[in-house]
Protein backbone atom coordinates (compact mmCIF):
# COMPACT_ATOMS: atom_id res chain seq x y z
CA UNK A 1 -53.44 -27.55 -81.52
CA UNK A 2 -53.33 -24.63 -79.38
CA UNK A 3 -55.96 -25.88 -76.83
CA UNK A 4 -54.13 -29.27 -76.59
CA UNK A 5 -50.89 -27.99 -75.54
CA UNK A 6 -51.82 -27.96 -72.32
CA UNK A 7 -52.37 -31.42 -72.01
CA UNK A 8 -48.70 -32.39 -73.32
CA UNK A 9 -45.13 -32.97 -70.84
CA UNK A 10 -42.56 -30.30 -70.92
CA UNK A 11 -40.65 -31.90 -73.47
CA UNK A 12 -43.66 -31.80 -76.18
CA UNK A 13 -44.40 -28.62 -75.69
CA UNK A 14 -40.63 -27.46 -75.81
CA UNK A 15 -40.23 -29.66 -78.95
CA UNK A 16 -43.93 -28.34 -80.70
CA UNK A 17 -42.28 -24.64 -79.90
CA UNK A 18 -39.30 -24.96 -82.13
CA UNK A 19 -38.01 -25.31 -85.89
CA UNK A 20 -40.42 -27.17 -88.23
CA UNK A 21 -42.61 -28.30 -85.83
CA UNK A 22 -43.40 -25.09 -84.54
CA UNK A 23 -44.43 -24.05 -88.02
CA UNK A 24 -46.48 -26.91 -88.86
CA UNK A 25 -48.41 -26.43 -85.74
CA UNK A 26 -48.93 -22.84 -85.98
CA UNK A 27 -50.15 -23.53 -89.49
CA UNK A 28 -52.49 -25.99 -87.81
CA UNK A 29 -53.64 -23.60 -85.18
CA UNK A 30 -54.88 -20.95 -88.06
CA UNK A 31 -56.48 -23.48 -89.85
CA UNK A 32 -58.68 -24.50 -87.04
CA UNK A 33 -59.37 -20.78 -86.08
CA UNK A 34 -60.60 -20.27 -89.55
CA UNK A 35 -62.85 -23.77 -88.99
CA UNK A 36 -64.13 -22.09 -85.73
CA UNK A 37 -65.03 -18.99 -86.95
CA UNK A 38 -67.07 -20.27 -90.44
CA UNK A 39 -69.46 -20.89 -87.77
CA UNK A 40 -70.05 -24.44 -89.49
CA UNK A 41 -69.58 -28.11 -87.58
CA UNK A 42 -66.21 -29.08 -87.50
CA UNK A 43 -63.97 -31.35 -85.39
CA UNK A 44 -60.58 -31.25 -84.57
CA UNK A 45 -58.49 -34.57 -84.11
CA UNK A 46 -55.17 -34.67 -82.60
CA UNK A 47 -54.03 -38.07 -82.50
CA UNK A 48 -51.22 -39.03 -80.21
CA UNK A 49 -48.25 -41.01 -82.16
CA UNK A 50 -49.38 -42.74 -84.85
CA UNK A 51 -48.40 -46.37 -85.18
CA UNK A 52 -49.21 -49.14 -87.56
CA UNK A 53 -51.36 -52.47 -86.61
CA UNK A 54 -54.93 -53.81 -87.12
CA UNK A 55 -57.71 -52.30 -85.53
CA UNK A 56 -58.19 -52.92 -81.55
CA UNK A 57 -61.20 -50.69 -81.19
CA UNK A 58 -59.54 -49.27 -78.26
CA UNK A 59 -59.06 -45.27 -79.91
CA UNK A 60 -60.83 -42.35 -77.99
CA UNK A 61 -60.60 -39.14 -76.28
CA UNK A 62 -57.42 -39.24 -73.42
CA UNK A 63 -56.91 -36.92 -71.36
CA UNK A 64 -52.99 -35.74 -72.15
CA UNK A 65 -49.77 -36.63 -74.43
CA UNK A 66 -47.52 -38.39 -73.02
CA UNK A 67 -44.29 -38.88 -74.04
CA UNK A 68 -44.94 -42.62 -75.24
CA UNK A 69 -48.85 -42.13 -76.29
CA UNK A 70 -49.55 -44.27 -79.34
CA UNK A 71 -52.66 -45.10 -81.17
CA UNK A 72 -53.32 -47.68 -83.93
CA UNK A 73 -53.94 -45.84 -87.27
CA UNK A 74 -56.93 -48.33 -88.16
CA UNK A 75 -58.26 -47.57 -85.09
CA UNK A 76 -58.36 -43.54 -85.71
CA UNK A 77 -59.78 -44.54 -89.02
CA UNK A 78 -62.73 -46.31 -87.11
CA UNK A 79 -63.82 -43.57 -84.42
CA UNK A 80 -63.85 -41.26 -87.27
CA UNK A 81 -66.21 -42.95 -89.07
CA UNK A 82 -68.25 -43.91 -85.93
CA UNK A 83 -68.12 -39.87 -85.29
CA UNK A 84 -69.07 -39.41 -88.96
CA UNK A 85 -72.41 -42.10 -88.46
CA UNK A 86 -73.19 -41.10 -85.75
CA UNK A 87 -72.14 -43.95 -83.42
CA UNK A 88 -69.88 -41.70 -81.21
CA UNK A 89 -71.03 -37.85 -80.63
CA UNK A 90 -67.77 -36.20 -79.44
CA UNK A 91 -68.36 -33.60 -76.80
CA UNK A 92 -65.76 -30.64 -77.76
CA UNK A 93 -64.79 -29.68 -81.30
CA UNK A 94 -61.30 -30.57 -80.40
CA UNK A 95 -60.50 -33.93 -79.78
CA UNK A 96 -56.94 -35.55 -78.07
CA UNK A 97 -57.25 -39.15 -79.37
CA UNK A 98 -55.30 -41.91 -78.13
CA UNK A 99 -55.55 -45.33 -76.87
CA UNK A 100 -58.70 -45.82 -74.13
CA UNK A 101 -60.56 -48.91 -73.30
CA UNK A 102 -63.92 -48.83 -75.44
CA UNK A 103 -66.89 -47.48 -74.05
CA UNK A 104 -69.44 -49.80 -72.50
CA UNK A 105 -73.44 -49.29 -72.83
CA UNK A 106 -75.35 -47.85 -75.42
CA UNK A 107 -74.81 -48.34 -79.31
CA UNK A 108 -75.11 -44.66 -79.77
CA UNK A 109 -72.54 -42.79 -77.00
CA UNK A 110 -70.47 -39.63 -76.57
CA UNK A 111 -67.31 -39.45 -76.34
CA UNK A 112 -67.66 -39.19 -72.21
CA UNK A 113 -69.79 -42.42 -71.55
C-alpha cells in the first residue's frame, strides 16, 4: 500500500490519509511489512476499483490510480491464478492491477512483456 501511493492523484492519496481508510490501509501496510520480512514469496495485489462483469482477460500491472481506474473482478480472479500456475511471473512483489490490453507472445510471460 505504501509503495503504491505514489502512483495515485492528489485526491486518493488525500482520501487513503484520512478516517477509516487511513486505518484500513495502514493495517494493510503492516501486514505486508510482516510478509516482506518472513523472508518467504509473497505478492502484493492492489487492484484499482473493483467492478462486476465477466472476464475480458484484459487485468494486469498499470502504471498509476486514477481517479476512474476499474478492473473486472473475474478478471483479477484470472491473473491470479495465471500468477499462481505459472502463466504470468510478476516482476515486483507489489503489484498495481488494473485494466491493460493482454500481453502478446509467449504462453509463459512476466508481467512486463
Amino acid at each position: 500500500v505504501g509503495s503504491s501511493r505514489a502512483a495515485t492523484t492528489a485526491p486518493v492519496r488525500a482520501l487513503i490519509g484520512r478516517g477509516n481508510i487511513a486505518v484500513a490501509y495502514r493495517d494493510l501496510e503492516a501486514a505486508e511489512a510482516r510478509f516482506s520480512a518472513a523472508g518467504a514469496p509473497a505478492l502484493a495485489v492492489r487492484p484499482v476499483t473493483l467492478v462486476p462483469g465477466a472476464p475480458r482477460g484484459h487485468a494486469g500491472p498499470v502504471p498509476r490510480y486514477r481517479g476512474l481506474s476499474t478492473v473486472r473482478r473475474a478478471d483479477v480472479a484470472r491473473w491470479m491464478i495465471d500468477v499462481a500456475d505459472g502463466t504470468i511471473e510478476p516482476t515486483d512483489p507489489t503489484v498495481l492491477l488494473g485494466t491493460a490490453r493482454p500481453s502478446r507472445g509467449s504462453s509463459r510471460r512476466t508481467e512486463s512483456s
